[in-house]
Protein backbone atom coordinates (compact mmCIF):
# COMPACT_ATOMS: atom_id res chain seq x y z
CA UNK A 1 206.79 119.17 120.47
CA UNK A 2 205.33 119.83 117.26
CA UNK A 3 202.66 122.32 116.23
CA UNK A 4 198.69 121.42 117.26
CA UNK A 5 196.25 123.65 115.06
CA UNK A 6 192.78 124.01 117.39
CA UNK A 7 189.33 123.14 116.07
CA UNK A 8 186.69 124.83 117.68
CA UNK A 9 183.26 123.48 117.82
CA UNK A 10 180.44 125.22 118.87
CA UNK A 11 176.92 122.82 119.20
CA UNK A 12 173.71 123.90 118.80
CA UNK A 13 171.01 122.70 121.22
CA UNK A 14 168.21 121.95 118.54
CA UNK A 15 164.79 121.97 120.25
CA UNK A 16 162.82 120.54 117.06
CA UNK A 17 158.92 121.84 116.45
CA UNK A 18 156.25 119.68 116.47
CA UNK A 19 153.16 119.36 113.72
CA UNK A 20 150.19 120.71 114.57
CA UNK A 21 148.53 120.71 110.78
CA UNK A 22 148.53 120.04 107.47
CA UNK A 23 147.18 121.20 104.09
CA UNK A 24 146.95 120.06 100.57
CA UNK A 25 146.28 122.15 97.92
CA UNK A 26 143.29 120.60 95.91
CA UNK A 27 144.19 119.79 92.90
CA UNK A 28 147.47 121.49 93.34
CA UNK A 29 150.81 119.86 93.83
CA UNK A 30 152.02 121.65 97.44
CA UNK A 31 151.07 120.68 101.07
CA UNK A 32 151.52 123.34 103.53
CA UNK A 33 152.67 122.69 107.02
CA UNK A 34 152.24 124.51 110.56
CA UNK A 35 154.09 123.99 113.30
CA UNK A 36 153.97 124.54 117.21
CA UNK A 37 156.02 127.51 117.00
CA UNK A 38 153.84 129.51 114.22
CA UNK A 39 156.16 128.83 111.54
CA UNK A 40 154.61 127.37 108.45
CA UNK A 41 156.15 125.37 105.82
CA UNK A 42 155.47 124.68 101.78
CA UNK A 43 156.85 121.29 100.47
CA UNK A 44 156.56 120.18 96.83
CA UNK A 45 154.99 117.22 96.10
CA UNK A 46 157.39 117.10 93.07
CA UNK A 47 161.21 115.30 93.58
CA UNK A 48 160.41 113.59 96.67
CA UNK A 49 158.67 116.35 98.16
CA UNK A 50 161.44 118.77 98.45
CA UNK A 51 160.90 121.74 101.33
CA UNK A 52 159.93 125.00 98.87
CA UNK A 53 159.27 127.88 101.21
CA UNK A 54 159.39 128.29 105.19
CA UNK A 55 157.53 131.14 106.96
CA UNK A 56 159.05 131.84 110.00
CA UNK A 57 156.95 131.63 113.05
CA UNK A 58 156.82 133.35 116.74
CA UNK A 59 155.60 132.51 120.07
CA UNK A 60 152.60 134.96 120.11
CA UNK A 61 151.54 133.57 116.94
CA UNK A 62 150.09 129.54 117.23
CA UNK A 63 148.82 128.64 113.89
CA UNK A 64 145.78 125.83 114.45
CA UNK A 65 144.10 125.31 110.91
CA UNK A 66 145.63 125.99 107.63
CA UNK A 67 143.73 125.30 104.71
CA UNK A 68 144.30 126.99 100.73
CA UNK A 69 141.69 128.88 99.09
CA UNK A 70 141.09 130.31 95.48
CA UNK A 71 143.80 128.70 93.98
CA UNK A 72 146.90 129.30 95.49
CA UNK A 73 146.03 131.61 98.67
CA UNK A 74 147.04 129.82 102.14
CA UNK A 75 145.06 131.25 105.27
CA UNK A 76 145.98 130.33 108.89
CA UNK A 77 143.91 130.47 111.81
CA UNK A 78 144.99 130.96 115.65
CA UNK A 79 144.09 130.71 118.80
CA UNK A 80 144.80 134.42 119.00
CA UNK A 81 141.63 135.06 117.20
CA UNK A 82 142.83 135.94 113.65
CA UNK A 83 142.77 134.76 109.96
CA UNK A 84 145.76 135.56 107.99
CA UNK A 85 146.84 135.14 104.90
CA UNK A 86 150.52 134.34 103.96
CA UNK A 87 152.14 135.97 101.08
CA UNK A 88 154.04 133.20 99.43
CA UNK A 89 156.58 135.49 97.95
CA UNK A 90 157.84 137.47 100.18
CA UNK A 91 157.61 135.09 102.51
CA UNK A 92 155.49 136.64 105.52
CA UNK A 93 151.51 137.45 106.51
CA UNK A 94 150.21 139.63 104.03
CA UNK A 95 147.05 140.78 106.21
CA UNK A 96 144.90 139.36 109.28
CA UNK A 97 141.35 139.86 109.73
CA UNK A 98 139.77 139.34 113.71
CA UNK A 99 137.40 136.62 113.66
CA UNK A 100 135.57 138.02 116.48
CA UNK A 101 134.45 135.18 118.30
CA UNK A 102 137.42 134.60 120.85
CA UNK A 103 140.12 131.65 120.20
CA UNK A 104 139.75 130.08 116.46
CA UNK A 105 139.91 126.25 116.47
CA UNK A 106 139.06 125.10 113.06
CA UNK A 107 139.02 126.40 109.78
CA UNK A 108 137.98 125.75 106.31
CA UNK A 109 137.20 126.73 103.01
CA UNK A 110 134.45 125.45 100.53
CA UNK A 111 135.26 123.12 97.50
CA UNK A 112 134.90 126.30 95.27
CA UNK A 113 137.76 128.11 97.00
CA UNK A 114 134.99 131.34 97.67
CA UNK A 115 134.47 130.88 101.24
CA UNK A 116 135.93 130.21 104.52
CA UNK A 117 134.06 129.18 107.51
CA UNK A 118 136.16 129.22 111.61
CA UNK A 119 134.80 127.95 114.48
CA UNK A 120 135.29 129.83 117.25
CA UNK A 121 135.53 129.43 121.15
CA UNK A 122 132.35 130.92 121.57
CA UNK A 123 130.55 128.38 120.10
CA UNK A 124 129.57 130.14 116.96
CA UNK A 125 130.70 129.21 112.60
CA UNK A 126 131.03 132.26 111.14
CA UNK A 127 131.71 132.87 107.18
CA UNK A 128 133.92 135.05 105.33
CA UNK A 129 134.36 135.52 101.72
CA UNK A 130 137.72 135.59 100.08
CA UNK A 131 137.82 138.83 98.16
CA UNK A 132 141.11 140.03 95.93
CA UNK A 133 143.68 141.28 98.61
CA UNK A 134 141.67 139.60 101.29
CA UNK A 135 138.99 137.90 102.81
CA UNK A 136 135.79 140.19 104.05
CA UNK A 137 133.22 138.75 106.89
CA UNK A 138 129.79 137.59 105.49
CA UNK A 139 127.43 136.50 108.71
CA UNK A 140 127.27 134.13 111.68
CA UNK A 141 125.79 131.09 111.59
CA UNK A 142 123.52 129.37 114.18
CA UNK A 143 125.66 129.68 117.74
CA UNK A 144 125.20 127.19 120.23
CA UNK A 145 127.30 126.41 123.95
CA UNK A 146 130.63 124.92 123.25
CA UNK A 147 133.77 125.90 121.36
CA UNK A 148 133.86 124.35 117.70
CA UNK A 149 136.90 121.92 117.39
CA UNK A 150 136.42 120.92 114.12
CA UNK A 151 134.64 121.81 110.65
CA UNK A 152 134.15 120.50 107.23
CA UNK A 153 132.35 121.24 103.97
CA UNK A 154 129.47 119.27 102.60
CA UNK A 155 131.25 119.21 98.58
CA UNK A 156 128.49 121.31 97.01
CA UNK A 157 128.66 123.79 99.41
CA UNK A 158 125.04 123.54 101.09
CA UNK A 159 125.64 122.40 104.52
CA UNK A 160 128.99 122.33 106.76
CA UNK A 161 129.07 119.77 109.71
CA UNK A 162 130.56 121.32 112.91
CA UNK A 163 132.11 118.77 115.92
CA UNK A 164 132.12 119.49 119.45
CA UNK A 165 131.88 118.33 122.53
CA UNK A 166 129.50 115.72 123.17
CA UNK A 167 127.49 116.65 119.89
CA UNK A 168 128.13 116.96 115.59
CA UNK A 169 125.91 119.96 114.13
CA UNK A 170 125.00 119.97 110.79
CA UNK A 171 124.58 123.96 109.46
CA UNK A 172 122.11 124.91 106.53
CA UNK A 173 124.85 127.72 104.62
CA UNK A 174 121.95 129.40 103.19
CA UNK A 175 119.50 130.14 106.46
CA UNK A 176 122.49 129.69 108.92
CA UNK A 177 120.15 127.63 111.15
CA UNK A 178 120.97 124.35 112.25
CA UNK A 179 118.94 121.02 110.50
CA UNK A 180 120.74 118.15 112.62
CA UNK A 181 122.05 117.61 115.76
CA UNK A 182 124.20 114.09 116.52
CA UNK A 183 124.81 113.05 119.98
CA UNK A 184 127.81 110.89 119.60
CA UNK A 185 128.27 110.14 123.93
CA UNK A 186 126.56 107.47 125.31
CA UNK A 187 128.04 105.21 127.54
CA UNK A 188 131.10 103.51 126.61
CA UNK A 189 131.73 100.33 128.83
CA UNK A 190 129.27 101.87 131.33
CA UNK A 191 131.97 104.90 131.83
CA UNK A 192 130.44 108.08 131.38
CA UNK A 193 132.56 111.15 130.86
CA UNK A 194 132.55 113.84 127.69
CA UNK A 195 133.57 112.32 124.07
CA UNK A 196 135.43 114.77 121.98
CA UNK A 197 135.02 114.91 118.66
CA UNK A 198 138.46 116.06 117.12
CA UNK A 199 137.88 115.73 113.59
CA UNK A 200 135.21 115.73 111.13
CA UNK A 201 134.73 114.90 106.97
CA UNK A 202 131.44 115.77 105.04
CA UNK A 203 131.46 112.97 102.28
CA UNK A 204 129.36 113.92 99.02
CA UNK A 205 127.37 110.94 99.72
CA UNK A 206 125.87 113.05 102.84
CA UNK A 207 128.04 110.57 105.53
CA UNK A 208 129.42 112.66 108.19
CA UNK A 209 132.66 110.60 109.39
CA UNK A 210 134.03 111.42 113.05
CA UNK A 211 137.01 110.77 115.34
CA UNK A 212 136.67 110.92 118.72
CA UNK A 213 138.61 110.65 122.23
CA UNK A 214 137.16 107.27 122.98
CA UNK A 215 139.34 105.89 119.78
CA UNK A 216 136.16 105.52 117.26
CA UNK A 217 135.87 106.14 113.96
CA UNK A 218 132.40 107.11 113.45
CA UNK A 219 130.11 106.97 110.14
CA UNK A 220 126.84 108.97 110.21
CA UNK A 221 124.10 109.27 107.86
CA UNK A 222 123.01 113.41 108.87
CA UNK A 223 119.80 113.65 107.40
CA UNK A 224 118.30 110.87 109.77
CA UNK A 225 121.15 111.38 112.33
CA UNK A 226 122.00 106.97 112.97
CA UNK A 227 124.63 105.62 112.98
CA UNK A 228 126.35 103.76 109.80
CA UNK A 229 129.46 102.25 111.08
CA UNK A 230 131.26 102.59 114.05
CA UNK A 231 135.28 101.59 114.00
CA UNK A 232 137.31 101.44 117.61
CA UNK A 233 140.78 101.56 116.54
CA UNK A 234 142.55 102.51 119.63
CA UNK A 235 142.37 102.83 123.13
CA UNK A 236 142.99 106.27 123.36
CA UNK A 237 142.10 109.18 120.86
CA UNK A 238 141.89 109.85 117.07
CA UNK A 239 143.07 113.11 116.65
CA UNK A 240 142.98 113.71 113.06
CA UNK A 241 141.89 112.60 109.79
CA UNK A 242 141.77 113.13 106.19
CA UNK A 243 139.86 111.82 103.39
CA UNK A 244 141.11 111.27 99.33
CA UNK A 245 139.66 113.38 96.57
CA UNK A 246 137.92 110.43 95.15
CA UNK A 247 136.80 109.70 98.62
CA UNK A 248 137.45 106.02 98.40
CA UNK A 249 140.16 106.16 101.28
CA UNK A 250 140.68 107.61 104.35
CA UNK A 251 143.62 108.40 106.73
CA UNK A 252 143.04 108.54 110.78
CA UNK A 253 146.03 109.44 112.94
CA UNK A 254 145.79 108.68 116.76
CA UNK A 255 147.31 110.00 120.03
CA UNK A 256 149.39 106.97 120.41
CA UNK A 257 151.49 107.65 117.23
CA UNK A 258 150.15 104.90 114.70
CA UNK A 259 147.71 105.42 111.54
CA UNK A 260 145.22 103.70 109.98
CA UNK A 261 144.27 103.81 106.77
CA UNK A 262 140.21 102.93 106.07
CA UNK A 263 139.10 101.79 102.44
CA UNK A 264 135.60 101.61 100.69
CA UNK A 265 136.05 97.64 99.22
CA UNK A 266 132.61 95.86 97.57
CA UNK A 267 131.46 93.56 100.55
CA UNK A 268 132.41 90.60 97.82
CA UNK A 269 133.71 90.07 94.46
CA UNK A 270 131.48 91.93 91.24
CA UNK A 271 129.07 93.46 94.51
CA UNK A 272 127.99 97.15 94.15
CA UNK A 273 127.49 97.21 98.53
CA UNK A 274 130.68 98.16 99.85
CA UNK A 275 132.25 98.69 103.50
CA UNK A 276 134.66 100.73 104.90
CA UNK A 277 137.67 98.11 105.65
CA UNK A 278 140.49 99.40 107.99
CA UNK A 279 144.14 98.32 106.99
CA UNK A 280 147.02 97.43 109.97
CA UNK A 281 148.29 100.53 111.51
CA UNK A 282 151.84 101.82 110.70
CA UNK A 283 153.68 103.39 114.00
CA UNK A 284 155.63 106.17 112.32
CA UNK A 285 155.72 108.53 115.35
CA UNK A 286 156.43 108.16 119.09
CA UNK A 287 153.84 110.79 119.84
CA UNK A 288 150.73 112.12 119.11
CA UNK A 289 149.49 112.31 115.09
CA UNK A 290 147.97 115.91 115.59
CA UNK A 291 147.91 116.42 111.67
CA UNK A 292 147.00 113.72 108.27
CA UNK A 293 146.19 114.75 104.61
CA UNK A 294 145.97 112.04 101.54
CA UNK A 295 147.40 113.37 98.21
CA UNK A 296 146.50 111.04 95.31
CA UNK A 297 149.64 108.88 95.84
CA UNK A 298 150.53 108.97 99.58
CA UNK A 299 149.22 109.36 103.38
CA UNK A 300 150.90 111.78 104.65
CA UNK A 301 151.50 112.20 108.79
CA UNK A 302 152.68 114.87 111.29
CA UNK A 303 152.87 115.13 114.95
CA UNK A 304 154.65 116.46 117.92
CA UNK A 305 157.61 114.31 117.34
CA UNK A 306 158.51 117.19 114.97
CA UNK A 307 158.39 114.15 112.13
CA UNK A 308 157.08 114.17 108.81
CA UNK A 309 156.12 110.83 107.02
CA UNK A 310 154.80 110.34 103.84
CA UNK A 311 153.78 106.84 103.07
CA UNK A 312 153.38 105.53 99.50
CA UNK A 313 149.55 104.40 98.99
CA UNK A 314 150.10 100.34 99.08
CA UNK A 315 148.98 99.94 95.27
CA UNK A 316 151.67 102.51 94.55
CA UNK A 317 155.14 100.81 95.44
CA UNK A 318 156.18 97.67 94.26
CA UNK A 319 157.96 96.93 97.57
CA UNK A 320 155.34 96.67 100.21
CA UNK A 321 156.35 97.93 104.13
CA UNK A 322 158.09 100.40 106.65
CA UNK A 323 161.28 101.23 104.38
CA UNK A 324 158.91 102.67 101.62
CA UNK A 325 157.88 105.54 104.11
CA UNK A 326 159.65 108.98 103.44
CA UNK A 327 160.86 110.63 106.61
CA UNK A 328 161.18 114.40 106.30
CA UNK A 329 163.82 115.85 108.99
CA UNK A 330 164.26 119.48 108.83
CA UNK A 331 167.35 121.30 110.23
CA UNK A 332 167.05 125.01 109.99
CA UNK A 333 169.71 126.74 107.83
């Protein structure tokens, strides 16, 4: 018998985190990532978007909205009621602030980077201001009955649209009252039961554009409250969705793991009308889409298959189809 020399192996059960949002820094080249166990993630949109920082996360600490203000400050929002801001050199949460209004569901900042507005599960939008080492609460807005799933900024900073169930508000910043109110559920194929509205854009054009659990994209003009357009693109719900910085294209993800991407096209050739179009939908994930943002070259997806895709825009690649998608698998160190 001749000598054997052991190997021991020792494998490591991986449970892998889903997505739960996304962030791109405007103007900025760095998309910031949360995940379902609180840890939160920089990647570089430069070489191939390479993985820059990681926060780590814990249970007690669910991160539901990220968004950047001021430059290059990240905030994160949680269900357990706080804003906090990350320190992105040293790696952990600088300082958290109470929002005060019970569970935070939504978050966002205005176009200037000044402000940030939560929506709380109280039903109420309240402001803060993003001070130097900080952010510092400004006032409450006009509260109504239901938590606030979802928020976005009109671009000039005026009004901020609010989604719910059942309803969209659109908030007046300056008096905090509120000038519209959108009833987006009536009855769908006679079946009457609450519509969620999951995710909202303010366009500069004054269209509010909603997704919803009945699988709609919805396009609303606010200041007479009608309906635009109206796009069913699955049977089950859009959960998420992002618009471009030129706000020419738009990027839905839904709860059966495909995404859609809508464009603003002239109606026909030389025509100044133009339509929102929607493309074929890519199935990237096996699960849910619970997060989308569009860079200026790419749609990029998330969702609880722990998956991150970023898809070349179409007029981008010179090879058209599934193998130009970038798949982002992260194994912790």
């Amino acid at each position: 018998m001749g000598e054997f020399e052991v190997h021991r192996v020792r494998f490591f059960g991986l449970v892998p985190a889903g997505v739960r949002c996304l962030a791109c820094q405007p103007r900025g080249g760095r998309l910031a990532l949360a995940r379902t166990d609180g840890a939160v993630e920089i990647y570089n949109f430069a070489a191939n978007y390479f993985q820059e920082k990681v926060i780590p996360g814990h249970d007690a600490r669910s991160v539901e909205s990220l968004c950047w203000a001021a430059g290059e400050r990240l905030f994160g929002a949680s269900l357990g009621g706080e804003v906090s801001e990350y320190d992105l050199a040293r790696l952990c949460v600088s300082h958290s602030v109470d929002g005060g209004g019970g569970p935070i569901w939504s978050m966002a900042a205005n176009s200037a980077g000044t402000q940030l507005a939560i929506g709380c599960e109280d039903g109420s939008v309240k402001l803060f201001q993003v001070v130097p080492g900080g952010i510092q609460f400004e006032r409450n807005l006009d509260r109504r009955k239901g938590r606030i799933l979802c928020l976005s900024w009109h671009p000039s900073g005026t009004h901020i649209v609010a989604g719910s169930i059942d309803i969209l508000r659109v908030l007046d910043v300056s008096s905090g009252q509120t000038v519209q109110r959108i009833l987006v559920n009536y009855q769908v194929q006679k079946v009457k039961r609450e519509c969620v509205v999951w995710s909202v854009a303010f366009l500069s054009s004054g269209t509010v554009v909603a997704a919803d659990s009945f699988g709609r994209v919805q396009f609303w003009d606010w200041e007479r409250g009608t309906l635009l357009e109206s796009h069913t693109v699955s049977t089950s719900a859009v959960l998420s969705l992002a618009v471009a910085e030129k706000e020419d294209s738009i990027i839905v993800g839904t709860s059966t793991g495909a995404t859609y991407q809508f464009q603003l096209l002239p109606v026909k050739m030389g025509s100044l009308e133009k339509r929102w179009v929607r493309t074929k939908p890519f199935q990237h994930h096996t699960h849910d889409v619970r997060a989308v943002a569009h860079s200026s070259t790419a749609l990029i997806s998330g969702g609880l298959d722990a998956q991150l895709v970023i898809r070349p825009l179409m007029e981008k690649v010179q090879k058209k189809g599934y193998e130009a998608a970038l798949r982002k698998f992260t194994f912790p160190h």
